[in-house]
C-alpha atoms as a PDB file:
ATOM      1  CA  UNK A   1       0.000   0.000   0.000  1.00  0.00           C
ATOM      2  CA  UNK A   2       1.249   3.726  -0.747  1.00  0.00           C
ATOM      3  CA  UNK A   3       1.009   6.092   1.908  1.00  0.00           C
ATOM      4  CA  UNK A   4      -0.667   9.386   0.490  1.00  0.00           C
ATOM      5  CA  UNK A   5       0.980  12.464   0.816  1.00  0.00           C
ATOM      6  CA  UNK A   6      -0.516  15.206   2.859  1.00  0.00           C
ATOM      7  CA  UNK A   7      -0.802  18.613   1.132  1.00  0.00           C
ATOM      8  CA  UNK A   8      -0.212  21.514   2.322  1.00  0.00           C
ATOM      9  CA  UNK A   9      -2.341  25.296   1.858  1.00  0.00           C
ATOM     10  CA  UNK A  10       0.077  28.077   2.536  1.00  0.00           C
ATOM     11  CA  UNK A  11      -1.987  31.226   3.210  1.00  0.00           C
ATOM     12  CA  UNK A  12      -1.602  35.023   3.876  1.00  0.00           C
ATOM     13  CA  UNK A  13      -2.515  34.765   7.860  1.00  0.00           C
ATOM     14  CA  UNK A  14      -3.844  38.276   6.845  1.00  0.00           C
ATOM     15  CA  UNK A  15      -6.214  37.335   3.730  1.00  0.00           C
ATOM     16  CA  UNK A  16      -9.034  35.238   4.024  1.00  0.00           C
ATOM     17  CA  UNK A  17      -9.886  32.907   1.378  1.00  0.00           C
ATOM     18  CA  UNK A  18     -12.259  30.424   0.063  1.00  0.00           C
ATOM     19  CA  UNK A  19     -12.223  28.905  -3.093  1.00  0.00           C
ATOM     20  CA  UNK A  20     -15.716  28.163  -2.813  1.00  0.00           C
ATOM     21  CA  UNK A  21     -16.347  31.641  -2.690  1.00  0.00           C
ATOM     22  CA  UNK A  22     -15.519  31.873  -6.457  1.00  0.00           C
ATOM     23  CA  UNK A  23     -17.393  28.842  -7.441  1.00  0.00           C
ATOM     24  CA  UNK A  24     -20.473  30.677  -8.796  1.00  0.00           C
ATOM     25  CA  UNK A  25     -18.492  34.536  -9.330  1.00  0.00           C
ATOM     26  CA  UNK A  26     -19.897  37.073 -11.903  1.00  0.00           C
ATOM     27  CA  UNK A  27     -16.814  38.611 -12.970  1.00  0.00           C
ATOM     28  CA  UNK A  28     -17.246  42.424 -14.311  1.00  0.00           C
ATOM     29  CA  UNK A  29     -15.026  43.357 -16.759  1.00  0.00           C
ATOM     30  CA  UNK A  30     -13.279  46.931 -16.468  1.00  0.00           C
ATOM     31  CA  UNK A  31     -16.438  48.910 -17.985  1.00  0.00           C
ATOM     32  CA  UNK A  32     -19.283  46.805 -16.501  1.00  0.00           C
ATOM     33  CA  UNK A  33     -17.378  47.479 -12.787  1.00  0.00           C
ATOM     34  CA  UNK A  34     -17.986  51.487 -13.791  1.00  0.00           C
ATOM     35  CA  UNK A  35     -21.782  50.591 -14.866  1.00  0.00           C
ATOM     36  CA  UNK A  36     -22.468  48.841 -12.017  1.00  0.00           C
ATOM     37  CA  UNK A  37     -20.429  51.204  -8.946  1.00  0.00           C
ATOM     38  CA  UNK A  38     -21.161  54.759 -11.206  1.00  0.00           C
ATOM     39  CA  UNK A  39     -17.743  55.703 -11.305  1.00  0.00           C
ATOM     40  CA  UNK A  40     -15.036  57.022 -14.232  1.00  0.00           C
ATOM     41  CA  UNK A  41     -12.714  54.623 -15.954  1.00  0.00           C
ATOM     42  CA  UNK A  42      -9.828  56.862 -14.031  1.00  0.00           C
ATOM     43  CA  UNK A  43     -11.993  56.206 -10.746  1.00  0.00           C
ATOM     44  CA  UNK A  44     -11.591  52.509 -11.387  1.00  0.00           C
ATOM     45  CA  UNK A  45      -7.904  52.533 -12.019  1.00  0.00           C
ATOM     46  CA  UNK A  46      -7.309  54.868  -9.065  1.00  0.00           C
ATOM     47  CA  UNK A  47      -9.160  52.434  -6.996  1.00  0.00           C
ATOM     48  CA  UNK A  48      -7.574  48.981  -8.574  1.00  0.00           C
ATOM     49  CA  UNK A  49      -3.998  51.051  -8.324  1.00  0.00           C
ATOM     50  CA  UNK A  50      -4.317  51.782  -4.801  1.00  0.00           C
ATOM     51  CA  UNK A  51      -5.561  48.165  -3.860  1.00  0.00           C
ATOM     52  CA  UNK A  52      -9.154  49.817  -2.702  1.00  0.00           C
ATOM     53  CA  UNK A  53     -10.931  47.132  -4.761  1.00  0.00           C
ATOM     54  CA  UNK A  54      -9.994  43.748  -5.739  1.00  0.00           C
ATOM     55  CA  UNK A  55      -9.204  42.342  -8.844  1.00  0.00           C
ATOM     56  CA  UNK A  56      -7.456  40.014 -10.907  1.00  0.00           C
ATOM     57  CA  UNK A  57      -5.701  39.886 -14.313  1.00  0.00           C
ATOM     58  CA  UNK A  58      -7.397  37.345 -17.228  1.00  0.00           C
ATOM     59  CA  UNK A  59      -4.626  38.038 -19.806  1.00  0.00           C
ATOM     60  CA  UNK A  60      -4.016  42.057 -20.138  1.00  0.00           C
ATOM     61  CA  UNK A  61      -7.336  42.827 -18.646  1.00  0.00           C
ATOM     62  CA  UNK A  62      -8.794  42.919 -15.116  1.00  0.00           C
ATOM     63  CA  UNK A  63     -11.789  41.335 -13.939  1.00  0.00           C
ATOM     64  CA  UNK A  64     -13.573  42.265 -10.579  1.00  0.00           C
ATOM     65  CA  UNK A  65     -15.811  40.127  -8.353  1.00  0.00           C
ATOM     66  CA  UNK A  66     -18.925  41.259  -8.177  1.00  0.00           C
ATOM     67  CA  UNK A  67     -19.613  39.613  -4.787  1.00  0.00           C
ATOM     68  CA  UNK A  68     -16.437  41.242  -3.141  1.00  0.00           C
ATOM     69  CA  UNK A  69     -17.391  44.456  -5.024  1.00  0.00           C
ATOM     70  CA  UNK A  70     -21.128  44.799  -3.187  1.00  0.00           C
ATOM     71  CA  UNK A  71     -19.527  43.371   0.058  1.00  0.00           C
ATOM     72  CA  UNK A  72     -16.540  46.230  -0.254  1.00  0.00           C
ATOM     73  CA  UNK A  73     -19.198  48.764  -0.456  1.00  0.00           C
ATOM     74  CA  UNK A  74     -21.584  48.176   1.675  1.00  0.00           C
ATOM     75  CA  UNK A  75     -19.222  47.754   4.194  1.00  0.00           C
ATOM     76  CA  UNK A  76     -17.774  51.168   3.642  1.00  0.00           C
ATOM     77  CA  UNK A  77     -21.317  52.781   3.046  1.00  0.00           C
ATOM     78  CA  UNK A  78     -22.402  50.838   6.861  1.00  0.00           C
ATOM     79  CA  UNK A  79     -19.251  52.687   8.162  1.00  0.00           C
ATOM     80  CA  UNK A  80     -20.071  56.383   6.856  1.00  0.00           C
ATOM     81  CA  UNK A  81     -23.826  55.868   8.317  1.00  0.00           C
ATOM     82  CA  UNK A  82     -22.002  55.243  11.962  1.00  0.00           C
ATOM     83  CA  UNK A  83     -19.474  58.042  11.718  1.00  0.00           C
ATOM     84  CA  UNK A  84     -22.194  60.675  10.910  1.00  0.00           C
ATOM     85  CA  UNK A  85     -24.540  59.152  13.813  1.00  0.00           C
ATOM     86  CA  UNK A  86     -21.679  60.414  16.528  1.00  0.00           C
END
């Protein structure tokens, strides 16, 4: 009998990720991410540039998650309700 190898993940200890999360993704490309947040192509490349918004290279262009996209800014809209509450 062979004895299976064990293999290991290495991760970021800072990034959390699931591949499952990815499993059903609607990727935007550059100018459907600008339909769907309202923004300016420079916007979006300001924002990809800075590492604001995630994305990933398919070949010379970028794709974003739309999941991580909504989740991204809700989270940041959530935040600028609580700040003007105070």
């Amino acid at each position: 009998m062979k004895k299976e190898k064990e293999k290991k993940v290495v991760q970021n200890p800072h990034v959390e990720f699931d591949a499952r999360l990815f499993e059903n993704e609607v990727w935007l490309t550059t100018e459907e991410a600008m339909t769907h947040l309202n923004v300016s192509r420079s916007t979006m490349y300001r924002l990809r540039k800075q590492h604001n918004i995630p994305s990933f290279k398919l070949g010379h262009s970028p794709m974003y998650p739309k999941h991580l996209l909504n989740k991204l800014f809700i989270r940041k809209a959530l935040g600028n309700v609580k700040k003007n509450k105070m």
